[in-house]
Protein backbone atom coordinates (compact mmCIF):
# COMPACT_ATOMS: atom_id res chain seq x y z
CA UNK A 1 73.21 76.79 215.66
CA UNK A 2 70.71 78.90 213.65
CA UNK A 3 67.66 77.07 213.23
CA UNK A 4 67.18 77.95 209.36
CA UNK A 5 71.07 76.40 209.71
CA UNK A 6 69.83 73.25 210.94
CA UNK A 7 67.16 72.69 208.48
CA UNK A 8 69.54 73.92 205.36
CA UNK A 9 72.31 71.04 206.32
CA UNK A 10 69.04 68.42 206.98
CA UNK A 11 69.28 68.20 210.46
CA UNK A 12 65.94 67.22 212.24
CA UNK A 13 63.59 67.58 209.53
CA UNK A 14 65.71 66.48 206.40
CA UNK A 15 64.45 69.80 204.92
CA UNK A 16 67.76 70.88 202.87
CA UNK A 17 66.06 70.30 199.18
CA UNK A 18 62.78 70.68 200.14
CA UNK A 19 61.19 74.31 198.82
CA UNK A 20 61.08 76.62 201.93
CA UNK A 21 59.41 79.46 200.03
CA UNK A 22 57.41 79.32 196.70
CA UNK A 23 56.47 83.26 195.07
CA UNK A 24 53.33 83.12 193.50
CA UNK A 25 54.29 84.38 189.89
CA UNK A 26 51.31 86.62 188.24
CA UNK A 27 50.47 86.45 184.00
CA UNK A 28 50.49 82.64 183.82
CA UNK A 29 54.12 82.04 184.54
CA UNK A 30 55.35 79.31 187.05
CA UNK A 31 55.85 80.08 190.49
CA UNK A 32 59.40 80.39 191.59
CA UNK A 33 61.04 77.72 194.66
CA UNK A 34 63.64 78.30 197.13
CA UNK A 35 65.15 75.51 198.89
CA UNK A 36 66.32 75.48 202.50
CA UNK A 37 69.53 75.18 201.44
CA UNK A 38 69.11 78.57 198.91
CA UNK A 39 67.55 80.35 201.45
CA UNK A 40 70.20 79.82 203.82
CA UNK A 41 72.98 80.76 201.46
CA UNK A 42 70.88 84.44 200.90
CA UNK A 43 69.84 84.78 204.45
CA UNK A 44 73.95 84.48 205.37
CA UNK A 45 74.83 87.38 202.11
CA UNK A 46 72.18 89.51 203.80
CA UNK A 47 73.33 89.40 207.46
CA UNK A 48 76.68 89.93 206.78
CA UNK A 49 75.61 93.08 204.09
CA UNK A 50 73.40 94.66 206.93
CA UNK A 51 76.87 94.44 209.22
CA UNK A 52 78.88 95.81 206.54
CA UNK A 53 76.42 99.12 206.30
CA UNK A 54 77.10 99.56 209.85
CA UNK A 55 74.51 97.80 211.57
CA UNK A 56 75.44 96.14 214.96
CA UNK A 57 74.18 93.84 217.17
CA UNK A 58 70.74 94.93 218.56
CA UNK A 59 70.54 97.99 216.23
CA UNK A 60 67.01 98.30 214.50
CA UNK A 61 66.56 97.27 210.60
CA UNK A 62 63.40 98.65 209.23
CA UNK A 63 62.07 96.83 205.86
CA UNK A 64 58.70 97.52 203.95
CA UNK A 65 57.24 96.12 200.77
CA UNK A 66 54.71 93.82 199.75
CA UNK A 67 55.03 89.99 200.55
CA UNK A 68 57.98 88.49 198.33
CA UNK A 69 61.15 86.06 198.81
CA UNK A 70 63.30 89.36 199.89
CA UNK A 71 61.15 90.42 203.21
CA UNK A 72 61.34 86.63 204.04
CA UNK A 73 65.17 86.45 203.65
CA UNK A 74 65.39 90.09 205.62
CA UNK A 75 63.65 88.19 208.77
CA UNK A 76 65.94 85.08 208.63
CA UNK A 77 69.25 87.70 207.88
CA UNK A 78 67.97 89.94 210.90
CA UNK A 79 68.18 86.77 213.34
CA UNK A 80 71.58 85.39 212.14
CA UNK A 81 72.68 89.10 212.27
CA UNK A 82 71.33 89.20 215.94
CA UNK A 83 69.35 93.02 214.30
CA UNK A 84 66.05 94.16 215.32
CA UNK A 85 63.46 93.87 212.59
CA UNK A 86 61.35 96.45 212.37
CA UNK A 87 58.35 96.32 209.57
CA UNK A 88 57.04 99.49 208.00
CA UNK A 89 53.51 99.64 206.29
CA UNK A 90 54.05 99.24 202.76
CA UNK A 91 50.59 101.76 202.53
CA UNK A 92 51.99 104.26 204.26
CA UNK A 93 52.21 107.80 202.98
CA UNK A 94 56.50 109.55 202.88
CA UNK A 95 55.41 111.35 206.44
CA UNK A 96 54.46 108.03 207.98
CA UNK A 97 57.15 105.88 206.99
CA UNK A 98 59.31 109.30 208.11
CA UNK A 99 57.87 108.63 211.43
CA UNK A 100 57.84 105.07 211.96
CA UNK A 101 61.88 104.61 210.31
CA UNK A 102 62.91 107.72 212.88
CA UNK A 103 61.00 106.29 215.87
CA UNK A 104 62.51 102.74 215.83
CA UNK A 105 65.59 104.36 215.77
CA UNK A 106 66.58 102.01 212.33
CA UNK A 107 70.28 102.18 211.13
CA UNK A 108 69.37 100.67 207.31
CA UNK A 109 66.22 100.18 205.35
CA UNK A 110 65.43 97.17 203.51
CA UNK A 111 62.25 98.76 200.59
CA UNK A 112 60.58 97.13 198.11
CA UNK A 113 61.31 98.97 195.03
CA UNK A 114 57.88 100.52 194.86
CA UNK A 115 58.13 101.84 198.18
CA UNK A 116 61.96 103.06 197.65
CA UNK A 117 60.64 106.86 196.15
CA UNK A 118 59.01 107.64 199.59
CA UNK A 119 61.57 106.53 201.74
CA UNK A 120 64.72 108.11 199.78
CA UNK A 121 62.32 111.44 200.01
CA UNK A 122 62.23 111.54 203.47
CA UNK A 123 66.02 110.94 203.89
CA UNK A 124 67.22 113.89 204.82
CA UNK A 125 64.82 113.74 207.75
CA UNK A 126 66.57 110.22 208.60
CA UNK A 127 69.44 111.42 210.49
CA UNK A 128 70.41 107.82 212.09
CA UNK A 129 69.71 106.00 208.31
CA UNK A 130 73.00 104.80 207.16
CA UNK A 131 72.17 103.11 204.32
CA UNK A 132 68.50 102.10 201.80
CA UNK A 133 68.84 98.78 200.41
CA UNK A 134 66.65 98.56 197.31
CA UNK A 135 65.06 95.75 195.62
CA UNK A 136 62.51 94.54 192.81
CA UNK A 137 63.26 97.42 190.68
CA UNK A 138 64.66 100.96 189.98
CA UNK A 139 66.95 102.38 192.68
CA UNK A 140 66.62 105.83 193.66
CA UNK A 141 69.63 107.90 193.50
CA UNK A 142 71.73 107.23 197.05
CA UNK A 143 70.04 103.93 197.89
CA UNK A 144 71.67 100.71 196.66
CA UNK A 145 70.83 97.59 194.70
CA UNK A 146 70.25 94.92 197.55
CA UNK A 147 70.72 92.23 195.30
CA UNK A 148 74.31 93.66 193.84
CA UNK A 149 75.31 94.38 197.27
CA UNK A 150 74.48 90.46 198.71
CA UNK A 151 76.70 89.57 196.19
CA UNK A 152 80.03 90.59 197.80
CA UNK A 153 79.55 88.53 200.67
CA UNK A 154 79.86 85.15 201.58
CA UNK A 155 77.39 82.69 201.97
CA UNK A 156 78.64 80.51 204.82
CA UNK A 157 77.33 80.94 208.06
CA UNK A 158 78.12 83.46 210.39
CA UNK A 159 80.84 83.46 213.11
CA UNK A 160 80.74 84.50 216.39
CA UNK A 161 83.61 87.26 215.54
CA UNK A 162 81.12 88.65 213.11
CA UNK A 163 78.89 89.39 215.84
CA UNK A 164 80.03 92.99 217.68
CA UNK A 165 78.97 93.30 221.57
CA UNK A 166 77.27 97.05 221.71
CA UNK A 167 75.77 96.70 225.42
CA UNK A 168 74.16 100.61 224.27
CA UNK A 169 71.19 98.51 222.31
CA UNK A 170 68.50 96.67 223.38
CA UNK A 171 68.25 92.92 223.04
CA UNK A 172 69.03 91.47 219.71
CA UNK A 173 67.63 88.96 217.47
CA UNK A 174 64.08 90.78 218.43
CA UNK A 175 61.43 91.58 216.50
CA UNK A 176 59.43 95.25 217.04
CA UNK A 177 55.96 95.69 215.50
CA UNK A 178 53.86 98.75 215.09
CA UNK A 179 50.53 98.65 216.22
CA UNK A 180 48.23 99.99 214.05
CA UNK A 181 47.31 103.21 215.50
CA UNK A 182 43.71 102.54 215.36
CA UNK A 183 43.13 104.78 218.52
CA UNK A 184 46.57 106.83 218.49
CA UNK A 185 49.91 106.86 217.05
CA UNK A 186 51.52 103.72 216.11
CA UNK A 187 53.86 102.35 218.88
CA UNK A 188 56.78 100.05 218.66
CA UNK A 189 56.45 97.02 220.71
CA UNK A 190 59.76 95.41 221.45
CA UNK A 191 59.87 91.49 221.84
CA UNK A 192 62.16 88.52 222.18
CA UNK A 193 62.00 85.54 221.46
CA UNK A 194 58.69 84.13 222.35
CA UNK A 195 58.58 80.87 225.10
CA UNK A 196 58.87 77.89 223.29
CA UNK A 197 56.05 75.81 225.55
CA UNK A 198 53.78 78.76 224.97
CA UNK A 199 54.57 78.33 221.31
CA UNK A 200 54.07 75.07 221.61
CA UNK A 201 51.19 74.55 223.57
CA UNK A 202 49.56 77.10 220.90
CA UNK A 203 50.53 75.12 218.20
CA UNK A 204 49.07 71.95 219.87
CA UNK A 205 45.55 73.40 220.41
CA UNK A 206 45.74 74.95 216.70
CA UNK A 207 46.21 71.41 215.15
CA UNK A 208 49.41 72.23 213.58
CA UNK A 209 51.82 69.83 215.12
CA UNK A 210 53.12 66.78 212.62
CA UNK A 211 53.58 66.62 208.69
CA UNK A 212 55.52 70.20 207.95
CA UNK A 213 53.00 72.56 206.68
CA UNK A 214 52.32 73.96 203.89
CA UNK A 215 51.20 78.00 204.52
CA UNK A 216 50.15 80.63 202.79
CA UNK A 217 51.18 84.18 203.17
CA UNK A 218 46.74 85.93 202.95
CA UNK A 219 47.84 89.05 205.20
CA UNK A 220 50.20 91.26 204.60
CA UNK A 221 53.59 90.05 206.48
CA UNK A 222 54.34 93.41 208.03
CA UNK A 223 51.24 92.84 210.83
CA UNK A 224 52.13 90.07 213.54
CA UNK A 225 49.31 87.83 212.85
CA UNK A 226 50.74 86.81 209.47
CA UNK A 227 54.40 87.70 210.13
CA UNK A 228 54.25 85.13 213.33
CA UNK A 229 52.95 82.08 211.46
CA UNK A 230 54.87 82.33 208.55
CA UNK A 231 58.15 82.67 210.70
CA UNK A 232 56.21 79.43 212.97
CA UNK A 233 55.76 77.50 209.47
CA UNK A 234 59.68 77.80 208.90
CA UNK A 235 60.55 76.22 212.30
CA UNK A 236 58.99 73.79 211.86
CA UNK A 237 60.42 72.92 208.92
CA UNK A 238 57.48 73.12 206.23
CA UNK A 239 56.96 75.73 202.94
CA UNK A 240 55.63 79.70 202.97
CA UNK A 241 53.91 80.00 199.61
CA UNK A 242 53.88 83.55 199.01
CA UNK A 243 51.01 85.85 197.77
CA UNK A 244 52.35 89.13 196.84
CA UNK A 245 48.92 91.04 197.40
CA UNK A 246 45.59 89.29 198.51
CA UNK A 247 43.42 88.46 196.00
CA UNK A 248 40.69 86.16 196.27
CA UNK A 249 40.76 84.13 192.98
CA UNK A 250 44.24 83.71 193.56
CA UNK A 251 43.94 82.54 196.70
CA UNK A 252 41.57 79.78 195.84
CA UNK A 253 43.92 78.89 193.52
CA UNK A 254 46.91 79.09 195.13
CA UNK A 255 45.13 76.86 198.19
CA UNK A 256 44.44 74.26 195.61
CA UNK A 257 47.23 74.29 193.92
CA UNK A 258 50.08 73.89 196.52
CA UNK A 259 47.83 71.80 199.08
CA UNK A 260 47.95 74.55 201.34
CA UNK A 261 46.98 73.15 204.59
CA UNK A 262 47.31 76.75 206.63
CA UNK A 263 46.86 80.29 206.97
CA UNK A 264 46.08 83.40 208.68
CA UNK A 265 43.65 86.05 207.88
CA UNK A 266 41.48 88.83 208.71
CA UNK A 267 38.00 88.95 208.49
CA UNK A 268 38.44 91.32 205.70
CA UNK A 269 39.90 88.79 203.22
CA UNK A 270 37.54 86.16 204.31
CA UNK A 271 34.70 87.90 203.16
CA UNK A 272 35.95 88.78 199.76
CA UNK A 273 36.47 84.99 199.55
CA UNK A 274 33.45 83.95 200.20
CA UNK A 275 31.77 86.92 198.53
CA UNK A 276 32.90 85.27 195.32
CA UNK A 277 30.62 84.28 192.66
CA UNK A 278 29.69 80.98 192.83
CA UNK A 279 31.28 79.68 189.60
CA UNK A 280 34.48 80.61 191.23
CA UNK A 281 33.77 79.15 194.63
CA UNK A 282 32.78 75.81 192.93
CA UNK A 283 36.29 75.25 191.58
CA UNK A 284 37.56 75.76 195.39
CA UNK A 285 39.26 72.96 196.55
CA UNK A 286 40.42 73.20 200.78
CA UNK A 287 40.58 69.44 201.24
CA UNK A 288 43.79 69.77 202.08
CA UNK A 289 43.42 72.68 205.13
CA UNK A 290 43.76 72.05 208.16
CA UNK A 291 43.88 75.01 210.33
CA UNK A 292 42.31 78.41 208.80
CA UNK A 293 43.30 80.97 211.69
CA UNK A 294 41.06 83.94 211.55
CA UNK A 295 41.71 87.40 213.69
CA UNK A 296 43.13 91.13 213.48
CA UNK A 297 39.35 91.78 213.89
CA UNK A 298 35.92 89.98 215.48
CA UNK A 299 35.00 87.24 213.37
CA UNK A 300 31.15 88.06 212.73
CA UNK A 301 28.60 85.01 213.50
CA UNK A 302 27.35 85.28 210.43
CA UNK A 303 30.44 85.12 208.23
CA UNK A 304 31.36 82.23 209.90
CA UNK A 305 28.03 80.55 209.06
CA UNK A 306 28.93 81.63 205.71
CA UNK A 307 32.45 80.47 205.41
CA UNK A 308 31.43 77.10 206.92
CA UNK A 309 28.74 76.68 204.30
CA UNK A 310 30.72 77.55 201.26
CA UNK A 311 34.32 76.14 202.30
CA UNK A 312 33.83 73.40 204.40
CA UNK A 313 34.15 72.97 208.36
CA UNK A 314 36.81 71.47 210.63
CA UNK A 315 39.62 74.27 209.78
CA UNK A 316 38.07 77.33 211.05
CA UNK A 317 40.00 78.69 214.38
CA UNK A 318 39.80 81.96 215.25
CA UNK A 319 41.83 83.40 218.05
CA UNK A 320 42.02 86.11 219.93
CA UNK A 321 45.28 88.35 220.51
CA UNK A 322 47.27 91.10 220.03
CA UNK A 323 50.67 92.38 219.39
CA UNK A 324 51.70 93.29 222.72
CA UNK A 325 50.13 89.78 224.26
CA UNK A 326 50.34 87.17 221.39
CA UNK A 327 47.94 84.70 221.09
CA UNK A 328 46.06 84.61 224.15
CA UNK A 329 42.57 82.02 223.34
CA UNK A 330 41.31 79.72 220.30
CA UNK A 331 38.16 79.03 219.29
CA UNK A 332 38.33 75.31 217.82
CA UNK A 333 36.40 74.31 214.83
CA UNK A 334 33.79 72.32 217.08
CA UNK A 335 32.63 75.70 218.63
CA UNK A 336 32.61 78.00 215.80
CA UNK A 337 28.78 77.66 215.93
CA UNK A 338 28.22 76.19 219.21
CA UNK A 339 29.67 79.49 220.91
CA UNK A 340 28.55 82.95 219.09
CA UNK A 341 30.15 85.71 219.87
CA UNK A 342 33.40 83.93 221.39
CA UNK A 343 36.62 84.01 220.75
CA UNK A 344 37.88 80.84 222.86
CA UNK A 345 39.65 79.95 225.83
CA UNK A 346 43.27 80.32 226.89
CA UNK A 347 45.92 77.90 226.68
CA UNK A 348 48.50 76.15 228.03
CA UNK A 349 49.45 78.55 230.98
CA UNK A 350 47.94 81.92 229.90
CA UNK A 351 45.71 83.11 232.09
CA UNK A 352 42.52 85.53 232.06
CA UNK A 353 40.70 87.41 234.65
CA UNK A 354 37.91 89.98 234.19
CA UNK A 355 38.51 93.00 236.49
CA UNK A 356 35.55 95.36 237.14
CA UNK A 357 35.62 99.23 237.54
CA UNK A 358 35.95 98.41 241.80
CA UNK A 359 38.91 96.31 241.45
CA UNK A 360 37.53 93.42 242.56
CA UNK A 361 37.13 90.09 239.50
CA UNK A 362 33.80 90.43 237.90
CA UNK A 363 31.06 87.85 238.25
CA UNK A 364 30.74 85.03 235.27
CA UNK A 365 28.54 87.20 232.43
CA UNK A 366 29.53 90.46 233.56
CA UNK A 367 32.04 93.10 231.44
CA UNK A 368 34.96 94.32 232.29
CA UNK A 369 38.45 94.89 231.92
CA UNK A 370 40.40 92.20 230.25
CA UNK A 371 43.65 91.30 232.01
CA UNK A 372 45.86 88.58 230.70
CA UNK A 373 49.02 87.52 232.49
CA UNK A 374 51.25 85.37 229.61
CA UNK A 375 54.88 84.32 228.76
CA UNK A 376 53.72 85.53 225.33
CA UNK A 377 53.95 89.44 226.27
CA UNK A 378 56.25 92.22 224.75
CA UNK A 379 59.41 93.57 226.51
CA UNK A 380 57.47 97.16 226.43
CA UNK A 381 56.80 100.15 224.13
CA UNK A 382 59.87 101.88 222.45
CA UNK A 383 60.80 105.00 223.30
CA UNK A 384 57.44 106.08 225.60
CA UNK A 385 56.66 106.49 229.23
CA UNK A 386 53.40 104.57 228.30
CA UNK A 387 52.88 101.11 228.93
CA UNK A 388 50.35 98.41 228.87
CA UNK A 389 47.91 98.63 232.20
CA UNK A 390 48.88 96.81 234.92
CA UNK A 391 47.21 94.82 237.51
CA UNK A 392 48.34 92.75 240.25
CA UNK A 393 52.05 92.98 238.73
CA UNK A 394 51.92 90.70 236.09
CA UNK A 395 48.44 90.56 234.62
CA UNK A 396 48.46 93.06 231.72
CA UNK A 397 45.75 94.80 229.36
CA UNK A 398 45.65 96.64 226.02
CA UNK A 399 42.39 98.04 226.96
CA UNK A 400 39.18 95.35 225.54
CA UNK A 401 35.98 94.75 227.86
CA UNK A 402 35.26 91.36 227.89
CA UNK A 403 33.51 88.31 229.91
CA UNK A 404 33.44 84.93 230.73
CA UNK A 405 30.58 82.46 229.97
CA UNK A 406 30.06 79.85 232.68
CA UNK A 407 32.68 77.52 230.65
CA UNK A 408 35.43 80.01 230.84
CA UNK A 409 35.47 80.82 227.09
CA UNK A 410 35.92 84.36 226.06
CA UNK A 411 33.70 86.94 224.67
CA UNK A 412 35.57 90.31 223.97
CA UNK A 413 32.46 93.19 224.12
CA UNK A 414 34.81 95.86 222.73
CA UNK A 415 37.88 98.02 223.22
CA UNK A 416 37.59 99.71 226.50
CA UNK A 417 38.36 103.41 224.35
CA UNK A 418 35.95 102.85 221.75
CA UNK A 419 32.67 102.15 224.61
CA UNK A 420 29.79 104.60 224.45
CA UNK A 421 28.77 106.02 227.30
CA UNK A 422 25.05 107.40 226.50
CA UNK A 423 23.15 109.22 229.40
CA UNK A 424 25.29 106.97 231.82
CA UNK A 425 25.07 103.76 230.12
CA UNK A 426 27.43 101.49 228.53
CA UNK A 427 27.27 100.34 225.20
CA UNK A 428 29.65 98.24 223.44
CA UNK A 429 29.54 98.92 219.52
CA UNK A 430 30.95 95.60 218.92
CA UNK A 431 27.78 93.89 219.96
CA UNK A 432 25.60 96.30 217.53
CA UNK A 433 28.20 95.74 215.23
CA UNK A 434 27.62 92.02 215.48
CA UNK A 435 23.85 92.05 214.39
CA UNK A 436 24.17 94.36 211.56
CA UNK A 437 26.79 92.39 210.29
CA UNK A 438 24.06 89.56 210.37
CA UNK A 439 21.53 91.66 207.51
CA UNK A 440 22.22 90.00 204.29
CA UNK A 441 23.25 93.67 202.56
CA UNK A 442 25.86 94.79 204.65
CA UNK A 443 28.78 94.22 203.87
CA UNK A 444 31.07 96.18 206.69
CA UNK A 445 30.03 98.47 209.54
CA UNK A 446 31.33 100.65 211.84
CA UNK A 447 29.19 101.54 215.42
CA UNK A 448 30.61 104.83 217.15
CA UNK A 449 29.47 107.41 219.60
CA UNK A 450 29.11 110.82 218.52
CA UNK A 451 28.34 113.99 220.29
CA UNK A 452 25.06 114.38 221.90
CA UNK A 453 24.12 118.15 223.83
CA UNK A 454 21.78 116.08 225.76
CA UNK A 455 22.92 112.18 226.18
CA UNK A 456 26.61 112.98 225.76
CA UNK A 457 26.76 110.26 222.97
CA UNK A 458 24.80 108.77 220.64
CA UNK A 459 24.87 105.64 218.66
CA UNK A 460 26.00 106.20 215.03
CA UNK A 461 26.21 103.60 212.58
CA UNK A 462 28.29 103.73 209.31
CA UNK A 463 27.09 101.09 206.74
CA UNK A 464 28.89 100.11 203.33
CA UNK A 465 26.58 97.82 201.45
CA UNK A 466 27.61 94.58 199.76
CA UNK A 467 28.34 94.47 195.27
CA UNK A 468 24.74 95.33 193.98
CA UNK A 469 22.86 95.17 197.19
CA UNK A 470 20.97 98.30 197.99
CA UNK A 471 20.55 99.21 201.40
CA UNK A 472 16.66 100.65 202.43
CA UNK A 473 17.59 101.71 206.12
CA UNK A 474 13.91 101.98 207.28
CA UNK A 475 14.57 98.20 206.55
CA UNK A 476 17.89 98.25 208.10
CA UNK A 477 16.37 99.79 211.28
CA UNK A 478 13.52 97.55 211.83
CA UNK A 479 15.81 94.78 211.18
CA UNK A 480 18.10 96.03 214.37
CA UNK A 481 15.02 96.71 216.28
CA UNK A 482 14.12 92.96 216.43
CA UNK A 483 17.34 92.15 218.15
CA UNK A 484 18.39 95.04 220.42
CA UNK A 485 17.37 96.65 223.00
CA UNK A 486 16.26 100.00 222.74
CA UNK A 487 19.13 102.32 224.23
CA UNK A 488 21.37 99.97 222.22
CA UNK A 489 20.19 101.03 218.62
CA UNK A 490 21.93 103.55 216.57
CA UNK A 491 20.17 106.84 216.57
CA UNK A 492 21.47 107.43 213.15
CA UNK A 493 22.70 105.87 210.15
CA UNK A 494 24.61 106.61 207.49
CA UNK A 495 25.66 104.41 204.27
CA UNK A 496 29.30 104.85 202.61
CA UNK A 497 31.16 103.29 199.46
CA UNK A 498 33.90 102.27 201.98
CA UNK A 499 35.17 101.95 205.51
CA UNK A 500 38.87 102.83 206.46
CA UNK A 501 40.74 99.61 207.53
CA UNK A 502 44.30 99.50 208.00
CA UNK A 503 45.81 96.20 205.69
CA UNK A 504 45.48 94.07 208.46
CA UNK A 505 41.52 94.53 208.96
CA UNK A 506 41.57 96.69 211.77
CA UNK A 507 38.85 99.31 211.82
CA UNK A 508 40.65 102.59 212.00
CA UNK A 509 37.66 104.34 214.42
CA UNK A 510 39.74 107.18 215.28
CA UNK A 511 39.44 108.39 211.73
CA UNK A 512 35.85 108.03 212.27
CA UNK A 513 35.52 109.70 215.16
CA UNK A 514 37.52 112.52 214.24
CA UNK A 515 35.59 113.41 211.61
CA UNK A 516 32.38 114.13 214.51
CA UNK A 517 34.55 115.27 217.78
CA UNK A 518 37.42 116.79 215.69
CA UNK A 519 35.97 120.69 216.96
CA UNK A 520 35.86 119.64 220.63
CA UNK A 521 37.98 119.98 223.26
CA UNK A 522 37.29 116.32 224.30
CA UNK A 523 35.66 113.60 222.89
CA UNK A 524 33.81 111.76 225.50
């Protein structure tokens, strides 16, 4: 039986009247509930609509919009409908979307209505789309009203005769995410379900086992850091209170009001929060976290210092993962400021090993290649030859230098692509990165190499300052010159109103680069 089933009818958890999902509502009105036993009703009309378009078992069913009730009911209906679920970028441009919707091979569309324009004008260029279910407004012309087209169905659960056999798909009741194409184009990485012990075992070391939570939705749900816990806070019987679009007064609020005891976020929203004035930050109230999961990104030092001082401690985790691999370590809260620069140790039975350029496991304190070997990793990459690097047959990498401290935890130097090479030296920008992220006016930074007749590459630094800070960079530099050593400091820097990011936080360094190796025939 359907888990969602199970906690609908009361089974377990006794969760049938208890809210599953609760939409923030914006302008002062009150926030809308959804009980188990609602959700499961609309979770059944949507499986059975997405067969009726066409879609059968294992076929792909792309959605995109903002956070809301309807992209939560889509994952549940993709599961019972044993579909693929395939999120979209809700800031992507028409061509992108085009892209992403044609790649994953999707059958229907499930858009937010403020999305629905780009995706009906790229239709034509759809040629497996059989059908754009539409929602939250105005339906383009050849798309349909979601919520009118639910309707017609029942609400009981599904049957096994509902369920068609196509052996021609992949596995169903699978999830593919995009990565975000921060070096490349976006791939889709296929998964199953996920092994319940690792699961388990995460949520053990995360703190989140007993009383159902309570979480809130801070990233956007199409990236798998957010998408995984929400889905996580549902089986386990608790309530996903929904933030349409991060904000940080709302967020504060929202944490307050609905005794929100976890979450998931980026560094990127963390530092709004605490960026806050302090009138705002003095009405806070996280007494009732307990697990505040930060990644997508490095967590800098000092915006941990930052968030401990102005939120409280004991909540903080960050972890350290990707989409391919899951969650692979956790920093607890104890070592947030015992361990700089780390991002944890593994758990349960994920293992690490550090793998230097001869092959051969590097020493404790030395970089190298990261290789993980998990129960947590992907099927593979959808429709591509390429694949994650192998070694030893089932230790796997997506391509981060890291090393081990002499207590096994984790410190992730930088992604093996993005490493500057400068007159034969390696440098990893995420280190630099790390200390100017530590000067009270900076609010984000970006370390790359750039072209260099002589070295090969230089170290450039792109700085955007924090609200009505001024940056001096004669101060800047002397300021970096304290705590690096010399081949390590940028040769240049530069100061910008903003850095690209995709939603997620990710630092989108290819744009970066392109913009200084674009003209040459390589970029190394």
């Amino acid at each position: 039986m359907d888990l969602l089933t199970q906690h609908a009818r009361g089974e377990h958890t006794g969760a049938g009247s208890r809210a599953a999902v609760i939409v923030d509502a914006s302008g002062g009105a009150r926030p809308s509930a959804t009980t188990y036993a609602e959700l499961e009703s609309m979770a059944n009309r949507l499986a059975r609509t997405l067969l009726a378009l066409g879609a059968s078992r294992g076929d792909r069913i792309a959605w995109c919009g903002p956070n809301s009730l309807e992209v939560i009911t889509l994952l549940h209906a993709a599961r019972k409908a044993q579909v693929t679920a395939v999120p979209v970028s809700y800031r992507f441009t028409a061509h992108e979307m085009q892209y992403v919707i044609d790649n994953s091979d999707a059958v229907v569309v499930v858009v937010d209505a403020e999305q629905a324009p780009l995706v009906a004008s790229v239709r034509e260029q759809l040629p497996k789309l059989q059908a754009v279910l539409v929602y939250g407004g105005e339906v383009p012309d050849g798309c349909l009203d979601l919520h009118l087209a639910v309707e017609l169905e029942s609400p009981s659960e599904l049957t096994a005769a509902e369920l068609t056999e196509d052996d021609t798909h992949t596995r169903s009741g699978a999830t593919m995410i995009y990565t975000s194409g921060t070096t490349g184009k976006p791939k889709g990485a296929l998964r199953s379900a996920p092994d319940p012990a690792t699961v388990f075992a995460m949520l053990e070391t995360l703190g989140m086992l007993g009383d159902p939570p309570v979480h809130l939705t801070t990233g956007p749900l199409y990236h798998s850091g957010p998408l995984s816990f929400a889905v996580l806070a549902h089986t386990l019987g608790g309530c996903v209170v929904v933030l349409r679009k991060f904000d940080p007064v709302s967020w504060l609020r929202l944490v307050k009001e609905h005794r929100i005891t976890d979450t998931f976020s980026a560094p990127t929203q963390l530092k709004r929060i605490v960026a806050l004035p302090p009138g705002e930050l003095a009405r806070a109230d996280l007494s009732s976290m307990r697990t505040l999961i930060a990644n997508a990104a490095p967590v800098p030092y000092a915006l941990k210092q930052e968030l401990i001082e102005k939120l409280g401690d004991g909540f903080l985790y960050e972890v350290y993962g990707s989409t391919e691999l899951g969650v692979v370590t956790v920093l607890p809260p104890a070592d947030q400021l015992r361990k700089p620069g780390s991002c944890g140790r593994p758990y349960g039975a994920i293992q690490v090993r550090i793998v230097g350029d001869d092959g051969s496991d590097a020493p404790t304190g030395t970089p190298g290649e990261l290789f993980i070997r998990t129960t947590l990793e992907m099927d593979g990459y959808h429709r591509t030859e390429q694949q994650l690097t192998q070694h030893d047959r089932e230790w796997k990498s997506v391509g981060d230098v890291a090393y081990l401290d002499d207590e096994g935890y984790l410190f992730i130097c930088d992604r093996k692509n993005d490493m500057i090479i400068s007159g034969g030296v390696n440098i990893y920008p995420a280190e630099i990165e790390a200390v100017l992220h530590e000067h009270p006016a900076i609010l984000d930074c970006a370390v790359l190499g750039v072209p260099d007749d002589e070295w090969g590459e230089r170290v450039h630094a792109i700085l955007q300052a924090r609200d009505g800070a001024t940056l001096d960079l004669d101060q800047v530099r002397a300021f970096v010159e304290e705590r690096l050593a010399r081949y390590k400091q940028p040769r240049d820097y530069e100061i910008r109103a903003e850095l690209p990011r995709t939603d997620s936080g990710k630092l989108l360094k290819r744009v970066l680069r392109d913009e200084f190796w674009g003209d040459r025939e390589t970029a190394v």
